[in-house]
Protein backbone atom coordinates (compact mmCIF):
# COMPACT_ATOMS: atom_id res chain seq x y z
CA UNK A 1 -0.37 43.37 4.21
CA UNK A 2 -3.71 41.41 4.47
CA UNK A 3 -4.50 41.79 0.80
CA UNK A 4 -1.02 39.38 0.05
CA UNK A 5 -2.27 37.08 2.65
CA UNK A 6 -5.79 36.91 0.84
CA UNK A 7 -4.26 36.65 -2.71
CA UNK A 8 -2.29 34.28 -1.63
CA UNK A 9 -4.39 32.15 0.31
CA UNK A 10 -5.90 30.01 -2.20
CA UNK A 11 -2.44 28.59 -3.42
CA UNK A 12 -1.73 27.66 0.17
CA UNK A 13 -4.72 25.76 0.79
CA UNK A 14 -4.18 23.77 -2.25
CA UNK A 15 -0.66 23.21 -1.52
CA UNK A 16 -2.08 22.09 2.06
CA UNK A 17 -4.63 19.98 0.27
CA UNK A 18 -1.57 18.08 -2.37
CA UNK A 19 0.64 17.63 0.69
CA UNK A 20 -1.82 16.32 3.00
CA UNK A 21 -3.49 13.65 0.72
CA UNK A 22 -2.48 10.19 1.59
CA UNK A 23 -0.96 8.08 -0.98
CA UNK A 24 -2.97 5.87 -2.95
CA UNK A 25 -2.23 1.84 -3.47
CA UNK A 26 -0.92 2.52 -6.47
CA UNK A 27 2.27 4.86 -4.85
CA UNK A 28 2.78 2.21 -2.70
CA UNK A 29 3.58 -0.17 -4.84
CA UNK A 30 5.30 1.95 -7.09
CA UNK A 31 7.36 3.24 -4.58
CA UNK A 32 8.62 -0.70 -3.50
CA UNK A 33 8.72 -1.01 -7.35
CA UNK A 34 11.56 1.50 -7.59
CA UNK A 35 13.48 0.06 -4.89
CA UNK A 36 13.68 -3.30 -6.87
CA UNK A 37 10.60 -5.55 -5.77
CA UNK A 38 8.57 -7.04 -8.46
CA UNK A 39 4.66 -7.88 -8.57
CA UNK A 40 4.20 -11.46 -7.93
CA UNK A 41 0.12 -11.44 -6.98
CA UNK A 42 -3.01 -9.17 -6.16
CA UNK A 43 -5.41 -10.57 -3.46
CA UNK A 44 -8.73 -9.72 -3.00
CA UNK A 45 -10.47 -6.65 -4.94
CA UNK A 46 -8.70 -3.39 -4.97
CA UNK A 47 -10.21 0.21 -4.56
CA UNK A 48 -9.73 3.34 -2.45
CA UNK A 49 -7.82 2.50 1.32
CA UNK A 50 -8.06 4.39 4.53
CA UNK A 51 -4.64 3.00 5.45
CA UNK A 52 -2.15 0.02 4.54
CA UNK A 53 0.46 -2.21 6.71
CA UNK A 54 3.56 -3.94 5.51
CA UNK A 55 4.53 -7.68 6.50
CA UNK A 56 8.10 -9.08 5.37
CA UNK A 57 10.90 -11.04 7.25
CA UNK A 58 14.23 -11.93 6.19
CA UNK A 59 14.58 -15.57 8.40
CA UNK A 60 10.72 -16.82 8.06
CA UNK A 61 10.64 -19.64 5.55
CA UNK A 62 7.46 -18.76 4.56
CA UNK A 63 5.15 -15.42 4.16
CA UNK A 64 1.70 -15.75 4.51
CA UNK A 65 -0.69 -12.67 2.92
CA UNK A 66 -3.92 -12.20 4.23
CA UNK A 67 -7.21 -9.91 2.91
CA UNK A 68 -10.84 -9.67 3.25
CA UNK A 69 -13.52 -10.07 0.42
CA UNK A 70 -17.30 -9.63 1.54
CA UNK A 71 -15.98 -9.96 5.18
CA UNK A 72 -14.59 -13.40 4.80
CA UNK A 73 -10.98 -13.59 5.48
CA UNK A 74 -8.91 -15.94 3.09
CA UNK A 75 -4.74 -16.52 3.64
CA UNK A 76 -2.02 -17.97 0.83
CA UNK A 77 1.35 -18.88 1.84
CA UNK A 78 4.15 -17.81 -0.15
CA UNK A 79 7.74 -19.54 0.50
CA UNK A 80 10.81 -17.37 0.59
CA UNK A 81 13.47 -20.08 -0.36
CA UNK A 82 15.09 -17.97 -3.48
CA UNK A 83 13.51 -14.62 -2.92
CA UNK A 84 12.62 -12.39 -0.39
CA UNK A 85 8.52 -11.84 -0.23
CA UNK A 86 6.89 -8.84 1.29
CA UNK A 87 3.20 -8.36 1.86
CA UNK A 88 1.40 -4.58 1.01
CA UNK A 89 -2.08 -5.18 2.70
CA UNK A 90 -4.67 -2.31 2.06
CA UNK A 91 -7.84 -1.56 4.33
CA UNK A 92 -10.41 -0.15 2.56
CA UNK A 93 -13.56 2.02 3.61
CA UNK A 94 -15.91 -0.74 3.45
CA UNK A 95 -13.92 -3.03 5.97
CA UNK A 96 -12.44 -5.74 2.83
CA UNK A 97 -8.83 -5.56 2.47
CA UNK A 98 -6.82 -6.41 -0.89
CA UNK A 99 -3.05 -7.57 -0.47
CA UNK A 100 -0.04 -7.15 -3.45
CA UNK A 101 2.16 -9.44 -2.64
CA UNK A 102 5.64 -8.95 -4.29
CA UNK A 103 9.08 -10.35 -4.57
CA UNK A 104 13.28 -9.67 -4.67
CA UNK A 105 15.81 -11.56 -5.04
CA UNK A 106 17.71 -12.45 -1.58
């Protein structure tokens, strides 16, 4: 019984390993891709993320994205009058943040 469990060990832990990764920037956006939204901008400098928010609202008349280069924060506004605007912001390691900023139709 304990020599299946030790043959079989190393294909759990790297099924452990695949599942338990966090998605990179690039599945994010590919995932809002598939559900219709369209790349309108990329803010700030992109590389590896520790984590990512969201920011979108269906009655603001505006959006505005936010991110970090060189720990200065900058800000654009983005108006939602024919589409619908949503805001992917990524935190990186190094404390800098890089936004995609993409768009539907309403």
């Amino acid at each position: 019984m304990i020599s299946f469990f030790a043959k079989q060990f190393p294909i759990y832990s790297l099924l452990l390993l695949v599942v338990g990764c966090a998605p990179s920037a690039h599945d994010i956006v590919e995932e809002w891709k598939a559900k219709g939204w369209t790349i309108v901008d990329v803010l700030g400098t992109e590389g590896s993320i520790k984590r990512h928010g969201k920011l979108m609202s269906d009655q603001a008349q505006a959006v505005e994205a936010s991110w970090v280069e060189k720990g200065r924060r900058k800000t654009k506004v983005y108006p939602q009058k024919r589409d619908r605007i949503l805001v992917l912001r990524f935190f990186k390691d190094d404390d800098d943040q890089f936004a995609v900023v993409m768009k539907k139709r309403k």
